[in-house]
Protein backbone atom coordinates (compact mmCIF):
# COMPACT_ATOMS: atom_id res chain seq x y z
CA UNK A 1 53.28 -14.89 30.38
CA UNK A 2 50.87 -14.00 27.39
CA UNK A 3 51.66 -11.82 24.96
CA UNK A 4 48.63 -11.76 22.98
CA UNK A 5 44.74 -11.62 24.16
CA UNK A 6 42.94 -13.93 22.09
CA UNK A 7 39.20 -13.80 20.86
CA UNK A 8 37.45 -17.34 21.77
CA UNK A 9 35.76 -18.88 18.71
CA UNK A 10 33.38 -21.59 19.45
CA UNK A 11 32.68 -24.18 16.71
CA UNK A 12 29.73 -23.49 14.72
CA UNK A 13 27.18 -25.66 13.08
CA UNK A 14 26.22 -27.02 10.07
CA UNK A 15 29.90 -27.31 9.83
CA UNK A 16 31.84 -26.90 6.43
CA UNK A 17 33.25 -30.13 5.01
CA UNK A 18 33.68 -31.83 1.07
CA UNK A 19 29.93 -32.03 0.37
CA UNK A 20 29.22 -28.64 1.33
CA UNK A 21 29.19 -25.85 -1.24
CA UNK A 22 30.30 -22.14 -0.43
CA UNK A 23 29.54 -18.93 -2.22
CA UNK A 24 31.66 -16.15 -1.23
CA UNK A 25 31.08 -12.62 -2.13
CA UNK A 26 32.38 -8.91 -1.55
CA UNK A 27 35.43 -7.23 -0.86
CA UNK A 28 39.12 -8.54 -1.47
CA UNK A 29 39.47 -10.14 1.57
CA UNK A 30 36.49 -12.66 0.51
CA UNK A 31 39.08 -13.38 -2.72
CA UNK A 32 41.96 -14.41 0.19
CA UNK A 33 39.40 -16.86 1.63
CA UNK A 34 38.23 -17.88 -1.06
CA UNK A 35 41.87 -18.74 -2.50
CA UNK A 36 41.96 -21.27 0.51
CA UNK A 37 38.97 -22.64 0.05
CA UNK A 38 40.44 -23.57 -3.68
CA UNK A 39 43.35 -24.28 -3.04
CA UNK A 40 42.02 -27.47 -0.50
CA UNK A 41 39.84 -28.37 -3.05
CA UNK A 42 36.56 -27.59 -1.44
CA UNK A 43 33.11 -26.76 -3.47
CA UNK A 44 33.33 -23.26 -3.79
CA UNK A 45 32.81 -20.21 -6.13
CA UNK A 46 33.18 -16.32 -5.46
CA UNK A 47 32.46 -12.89 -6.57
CA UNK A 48 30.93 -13.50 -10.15
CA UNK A 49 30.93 -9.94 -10.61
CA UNK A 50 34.32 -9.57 -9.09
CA UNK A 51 35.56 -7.75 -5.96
CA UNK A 52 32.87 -5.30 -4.42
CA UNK A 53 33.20 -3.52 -1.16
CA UNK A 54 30.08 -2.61 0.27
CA UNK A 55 26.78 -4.11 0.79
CA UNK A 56 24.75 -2.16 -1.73
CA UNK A 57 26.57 -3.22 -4.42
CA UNK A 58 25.98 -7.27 -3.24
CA UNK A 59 22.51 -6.12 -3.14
CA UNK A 60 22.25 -5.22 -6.52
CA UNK A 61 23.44 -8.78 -7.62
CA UNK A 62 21.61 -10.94 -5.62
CA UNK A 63 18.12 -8.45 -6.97
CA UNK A 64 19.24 -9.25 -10.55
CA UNK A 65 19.34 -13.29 -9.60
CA UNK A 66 16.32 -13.41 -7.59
CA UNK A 67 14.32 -11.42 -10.55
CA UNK A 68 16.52 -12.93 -13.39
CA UNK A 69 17.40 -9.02 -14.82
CA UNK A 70 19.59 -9.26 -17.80
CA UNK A 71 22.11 -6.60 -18.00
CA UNK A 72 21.26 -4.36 -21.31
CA UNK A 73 23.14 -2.25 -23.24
CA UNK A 74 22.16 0.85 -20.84
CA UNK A 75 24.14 -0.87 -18.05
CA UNK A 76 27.65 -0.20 -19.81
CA UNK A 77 29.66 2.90 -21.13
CA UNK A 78 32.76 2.86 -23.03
CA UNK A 79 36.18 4.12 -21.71
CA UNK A 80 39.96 3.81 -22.52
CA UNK A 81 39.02 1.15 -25.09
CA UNK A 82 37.34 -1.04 -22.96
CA UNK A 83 33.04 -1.50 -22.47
CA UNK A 84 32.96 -1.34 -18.72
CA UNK A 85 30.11 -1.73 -16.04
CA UNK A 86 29.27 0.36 -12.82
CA UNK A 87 27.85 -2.88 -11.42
CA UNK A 88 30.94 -5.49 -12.15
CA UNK A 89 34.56 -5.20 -11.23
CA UNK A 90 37.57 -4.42 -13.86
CA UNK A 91 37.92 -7.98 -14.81
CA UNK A 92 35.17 -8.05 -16.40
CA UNK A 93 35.69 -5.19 -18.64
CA UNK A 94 36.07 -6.54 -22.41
CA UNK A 95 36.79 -4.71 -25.83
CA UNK A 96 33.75 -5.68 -27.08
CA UNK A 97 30.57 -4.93 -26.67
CA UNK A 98 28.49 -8.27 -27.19
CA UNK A 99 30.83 -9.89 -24.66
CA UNK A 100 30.90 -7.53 -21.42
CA UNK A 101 26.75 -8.14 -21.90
CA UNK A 102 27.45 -11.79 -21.80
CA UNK A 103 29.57 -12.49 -19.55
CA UNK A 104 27.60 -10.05 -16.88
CA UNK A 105 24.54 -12.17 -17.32
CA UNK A 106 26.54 -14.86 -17.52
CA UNK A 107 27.46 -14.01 -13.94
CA UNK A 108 24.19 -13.18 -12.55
CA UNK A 109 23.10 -16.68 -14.01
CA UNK A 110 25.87 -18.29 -12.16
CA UNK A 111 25.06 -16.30 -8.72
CA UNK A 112 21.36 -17.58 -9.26
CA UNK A 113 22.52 -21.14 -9.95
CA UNK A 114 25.36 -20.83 -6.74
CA UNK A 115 22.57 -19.50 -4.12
CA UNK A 116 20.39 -22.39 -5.30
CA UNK A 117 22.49 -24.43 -4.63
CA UNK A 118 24.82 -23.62 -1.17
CA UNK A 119 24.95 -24.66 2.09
CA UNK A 120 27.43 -21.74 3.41
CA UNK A 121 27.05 -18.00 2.12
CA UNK A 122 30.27 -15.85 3.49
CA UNK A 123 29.92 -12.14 3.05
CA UNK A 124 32.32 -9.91 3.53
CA UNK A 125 31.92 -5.82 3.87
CA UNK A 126 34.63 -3.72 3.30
CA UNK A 127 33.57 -0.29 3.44
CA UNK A 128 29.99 1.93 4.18
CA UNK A 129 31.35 4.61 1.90
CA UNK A 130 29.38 4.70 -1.39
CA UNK A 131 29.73 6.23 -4.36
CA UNK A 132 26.57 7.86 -6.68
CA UNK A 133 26.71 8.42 -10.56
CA UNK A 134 25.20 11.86 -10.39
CA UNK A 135 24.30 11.52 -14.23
CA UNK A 136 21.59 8.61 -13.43
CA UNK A 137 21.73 8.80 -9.40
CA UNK A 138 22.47 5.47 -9.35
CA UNK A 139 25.17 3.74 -6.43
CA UNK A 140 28.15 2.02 -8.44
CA UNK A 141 29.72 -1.00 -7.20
CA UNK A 142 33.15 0.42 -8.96
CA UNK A 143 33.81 3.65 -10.35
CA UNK A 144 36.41 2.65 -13.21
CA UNK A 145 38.90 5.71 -12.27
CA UNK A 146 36.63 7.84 -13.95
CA UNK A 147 36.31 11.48 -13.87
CA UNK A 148 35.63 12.14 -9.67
CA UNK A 149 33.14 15.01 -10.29
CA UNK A 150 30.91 12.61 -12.01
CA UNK A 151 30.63 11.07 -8.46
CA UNK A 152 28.68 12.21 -5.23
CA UNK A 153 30.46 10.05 -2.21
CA UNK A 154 28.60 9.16 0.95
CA UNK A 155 28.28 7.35 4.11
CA UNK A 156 25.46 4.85 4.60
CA UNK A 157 23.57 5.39 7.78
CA UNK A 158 22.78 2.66 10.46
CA UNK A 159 19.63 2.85 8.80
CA UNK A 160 20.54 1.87 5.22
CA UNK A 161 22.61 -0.15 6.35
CA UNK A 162 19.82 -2.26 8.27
CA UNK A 163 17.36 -2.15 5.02
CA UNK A 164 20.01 -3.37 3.02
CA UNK A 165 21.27 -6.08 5.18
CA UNK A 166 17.71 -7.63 5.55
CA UNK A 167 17.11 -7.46 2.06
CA UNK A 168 20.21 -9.53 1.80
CA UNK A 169 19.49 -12.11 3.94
CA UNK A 170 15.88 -12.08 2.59
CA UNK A 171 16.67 -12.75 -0.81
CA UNK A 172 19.57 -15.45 0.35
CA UNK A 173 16.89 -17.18 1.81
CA UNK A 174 14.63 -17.61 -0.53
CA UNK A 175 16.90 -19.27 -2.84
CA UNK A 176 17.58 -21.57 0.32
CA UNK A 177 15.99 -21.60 3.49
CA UNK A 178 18.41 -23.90 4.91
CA UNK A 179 21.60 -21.92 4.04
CA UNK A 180 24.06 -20.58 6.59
CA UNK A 181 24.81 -17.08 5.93
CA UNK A 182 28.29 -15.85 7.57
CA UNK A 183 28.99 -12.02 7.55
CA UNK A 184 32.44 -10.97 8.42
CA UNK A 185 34.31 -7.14 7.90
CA UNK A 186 37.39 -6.71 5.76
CA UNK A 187 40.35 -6.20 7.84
CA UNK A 188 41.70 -3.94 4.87
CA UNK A 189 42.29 -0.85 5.60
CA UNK A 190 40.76 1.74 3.41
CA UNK A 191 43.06 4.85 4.29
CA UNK A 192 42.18 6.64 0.38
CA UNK A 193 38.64 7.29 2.56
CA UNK A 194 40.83 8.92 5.49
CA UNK A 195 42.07 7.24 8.95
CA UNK A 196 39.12 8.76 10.75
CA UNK A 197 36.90 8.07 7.39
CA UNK A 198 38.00 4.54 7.17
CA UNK A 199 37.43 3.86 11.16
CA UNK A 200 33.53 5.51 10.65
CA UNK A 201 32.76 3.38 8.19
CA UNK A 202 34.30 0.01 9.57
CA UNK A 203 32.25 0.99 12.56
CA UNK A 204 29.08 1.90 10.73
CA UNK A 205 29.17 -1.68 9.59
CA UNK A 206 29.83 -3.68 12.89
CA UNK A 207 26.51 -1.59 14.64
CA UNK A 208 24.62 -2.31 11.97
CA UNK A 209 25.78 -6.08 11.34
CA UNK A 210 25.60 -7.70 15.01
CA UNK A 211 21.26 -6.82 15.41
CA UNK A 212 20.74 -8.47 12.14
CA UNK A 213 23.06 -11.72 12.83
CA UNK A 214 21.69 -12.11 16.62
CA UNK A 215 18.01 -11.37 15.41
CA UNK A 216 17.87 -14.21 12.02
CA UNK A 217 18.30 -17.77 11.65
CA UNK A 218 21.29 -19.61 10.75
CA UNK A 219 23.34 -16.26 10.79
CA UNK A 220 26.49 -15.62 11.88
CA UNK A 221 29.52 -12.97 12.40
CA UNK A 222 33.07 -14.59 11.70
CA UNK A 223 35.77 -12.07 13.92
CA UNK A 224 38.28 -11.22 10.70
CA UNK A 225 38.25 -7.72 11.31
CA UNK A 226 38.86 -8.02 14.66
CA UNK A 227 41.54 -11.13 14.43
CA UNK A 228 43.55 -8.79 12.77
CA UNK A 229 43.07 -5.50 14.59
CA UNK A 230 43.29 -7.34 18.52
CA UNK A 231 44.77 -10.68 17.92
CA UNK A 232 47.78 -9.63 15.73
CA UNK A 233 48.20 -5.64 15.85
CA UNK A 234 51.54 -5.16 14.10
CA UNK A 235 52.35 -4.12 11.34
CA UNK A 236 54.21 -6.80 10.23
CA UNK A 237 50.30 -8.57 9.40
CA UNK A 238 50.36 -6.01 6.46
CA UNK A 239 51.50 -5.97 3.18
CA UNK A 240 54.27 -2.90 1.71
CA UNK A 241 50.82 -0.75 1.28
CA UNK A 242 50.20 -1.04 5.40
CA UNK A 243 46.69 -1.54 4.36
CA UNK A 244 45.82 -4.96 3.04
CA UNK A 245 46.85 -8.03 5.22
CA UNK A 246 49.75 -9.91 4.09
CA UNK A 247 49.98 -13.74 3.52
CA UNK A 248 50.87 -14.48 7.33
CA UNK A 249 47.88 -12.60 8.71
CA UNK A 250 45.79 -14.03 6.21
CA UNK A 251 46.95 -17.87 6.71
CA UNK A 252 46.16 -16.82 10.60
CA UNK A 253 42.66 -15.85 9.82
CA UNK A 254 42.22 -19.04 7.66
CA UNK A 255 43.30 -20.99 10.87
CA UNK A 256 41.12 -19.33 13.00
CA UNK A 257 38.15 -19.47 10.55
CA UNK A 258 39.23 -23.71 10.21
CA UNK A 259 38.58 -23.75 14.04
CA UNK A 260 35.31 -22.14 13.98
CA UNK A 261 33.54 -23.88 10.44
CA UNK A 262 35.47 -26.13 8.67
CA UNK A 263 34.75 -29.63 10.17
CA UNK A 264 37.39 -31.58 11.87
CA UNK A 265 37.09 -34.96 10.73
CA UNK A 266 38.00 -33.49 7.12
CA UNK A 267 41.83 -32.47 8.14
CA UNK A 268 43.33 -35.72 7.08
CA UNK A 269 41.75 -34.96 3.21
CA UNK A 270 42.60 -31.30 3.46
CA UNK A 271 46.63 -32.52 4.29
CA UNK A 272 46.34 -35.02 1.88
CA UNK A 273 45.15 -32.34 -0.56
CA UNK A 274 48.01 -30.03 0.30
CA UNK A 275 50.96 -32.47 0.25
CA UNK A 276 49.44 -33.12 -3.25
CA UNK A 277 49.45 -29.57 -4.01
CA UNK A 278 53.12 -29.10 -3.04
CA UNK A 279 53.95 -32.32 -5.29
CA UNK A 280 52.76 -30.69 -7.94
CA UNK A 281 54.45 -27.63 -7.65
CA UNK A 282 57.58 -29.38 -7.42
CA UNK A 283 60.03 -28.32 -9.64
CA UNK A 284 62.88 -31.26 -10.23
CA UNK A 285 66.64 -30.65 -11.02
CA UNK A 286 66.33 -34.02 -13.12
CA UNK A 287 63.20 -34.89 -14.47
CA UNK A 288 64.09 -38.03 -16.05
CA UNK A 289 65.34 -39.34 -13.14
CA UNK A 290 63.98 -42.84 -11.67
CA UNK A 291 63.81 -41.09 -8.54
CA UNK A 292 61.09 -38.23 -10.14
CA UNK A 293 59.65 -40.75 -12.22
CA UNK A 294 58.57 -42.71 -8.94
CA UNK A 295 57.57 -39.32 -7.15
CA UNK A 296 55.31 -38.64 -10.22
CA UNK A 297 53.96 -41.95 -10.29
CA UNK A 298 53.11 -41.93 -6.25
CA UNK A 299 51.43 -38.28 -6.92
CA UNK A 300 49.06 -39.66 -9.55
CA UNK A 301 47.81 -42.59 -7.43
CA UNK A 302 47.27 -40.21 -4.90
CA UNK A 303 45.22 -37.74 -7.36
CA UNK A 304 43.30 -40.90 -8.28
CA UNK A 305 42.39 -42.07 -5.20
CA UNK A 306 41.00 -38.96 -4.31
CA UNK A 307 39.21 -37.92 -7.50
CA UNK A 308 37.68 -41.38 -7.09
CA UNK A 309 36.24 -40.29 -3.59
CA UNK A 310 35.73 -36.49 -4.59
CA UNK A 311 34.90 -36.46 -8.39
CA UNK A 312 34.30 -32.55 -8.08
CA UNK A 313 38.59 -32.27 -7.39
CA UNK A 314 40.55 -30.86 -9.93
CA UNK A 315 43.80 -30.52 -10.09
């Protein structure tokens, strides 16, 4: 008997493997993947900016690295003691002011530097709702809790939606032709938008997404959206919140997303890279025993050997 239907993933090519380099940007769920991607040691960097949830706001980035636009005084505001941006993410905020303004163009440097250099772009949408300062009727990547009646909020049409996503994969392109670009949805659930809301916009972003990917070159849709909401549908998958998937349904995804890109002959360095991993984390009732002592030796001639082979590897 079967007790689960299961979506068929073919494998894709160029697959991803320890010379290729991936950028990841957008929502949280690009942070989960991207956590994997470290944590195995692969060449990979996300969200310079931090976390941002809809495609507007990537937009906005990947303008600023195409056309080199430094971020100026006019693109912060002070609040609660911190200089913050409506373009970055909290993390970025800084006390001071000379900072925040270096470490955003530091950012955009480092996007314009990443694109140049990737073989595997994943992008990952969580919502079509959008938020508009009304003071300079501009769309915010994050609002910063501020003051909600400074803020018009919105759905982007199929239209917008369109326009933005060519302009995404436009730009991508022309820092590398040769790039694969992978969209996927965020299979968090954005419930503070509504159940209804949160279901419009996750399906505002699907119709617009699958006429861009079929229609352009070396673009592609990765299922994460739908892993979680047909493969696993329980709500067990999800975190106390019952909106943002928990480690299980997350490790699944990785799985299923190891099937589909990552390529197989690089399994025996990603185990070899994880039993490392664990050794490390290893906490020992005796240190100084001969027994540890060995263990420790063993795990640095296995971090040499494959620094030696992967010089990028840090761990």
């Amino acid at each position: 008997m079967k007790f689960q239907t299961q979506i068929f993933l073919e494998k894709k090519t160029p697959t991803i493997d320890y010379n290729s380099k991936v950028f990841l940007l957008g929502s949280c769920f690009a942070e989960n993947i991207a956590d994997k991607f470290t944590y195995y040691k692969f060449q990979s960097k996300v969200n310079p900016l931090g976390v941002m949830f809809h495609p507007l706001a990537i937009l906005d980035l990947l303008k600023r690295a195409q056309n080199r636009t430094d971020f100026t005084e006019k693109d912060i505001f002070f609040s609660n003691g911190y200089w913050q941006s409506y373009s970055a993410h909290s993390r970025l905020n800084n006390q001071s002011k000379k900072d925040i303004i270096s470490d955003l163009n530091s950012a955009v440097l480092s996007t314009k530097t990443q694109l140049m250099a990737a073989s595997h772009v994943v992008l990952t949408f969580g919502s079509a709702w959008v938020y508009t300062f009304i003071k300079s009727q501009t769309i915010v990547a994050n609002c910063h809790k501020q003051p909600q009646k400074e803020f018009k909020k919105s759905l982007l049409s199929i239209d917008q939606l369109n326009e933005s996503l060519e302009s995404i994969i436009s730009i991508l392109k022309s820092f590398n032709p040769k790039m694969t670009i992978i969209f996927t949805i965020s299979p968090v659930r954005h419930l503070k938008d509504g159940f209804v809301e949160n279901n419009h916009s996750k399906s505002q972003l699907i119709s617009a997404l699958h006429p861009i990917v079929s229609s352009s070159e070396n673009t592609h849709y990765f299922p994460s959206f739908e892993l979680v909401m047909d493969e696993l549908r329980d709500y067990r998958f999800y975190k106390d919140d019952m909106m943002h998937p928990n480690q299980l349904a997350i490790d699944y995804i990785w799985e299923r997303f190891q099937s589909s890109w990552i390529e197989s002959d690089v399994k025996l360095t990603m185990n070899e890279v994880s039993r490392l991993q664990k050794g490390l984390d290893h906490k020992p009732f005796n240190p100084s025993s001969k027994a540890h002592i060995a263990f420790l030796s063993n795990l640095s001639k296995g971090v040499d050997t494959l620094v030696c082979k992967y010089p990028f590897m840090k761990f």
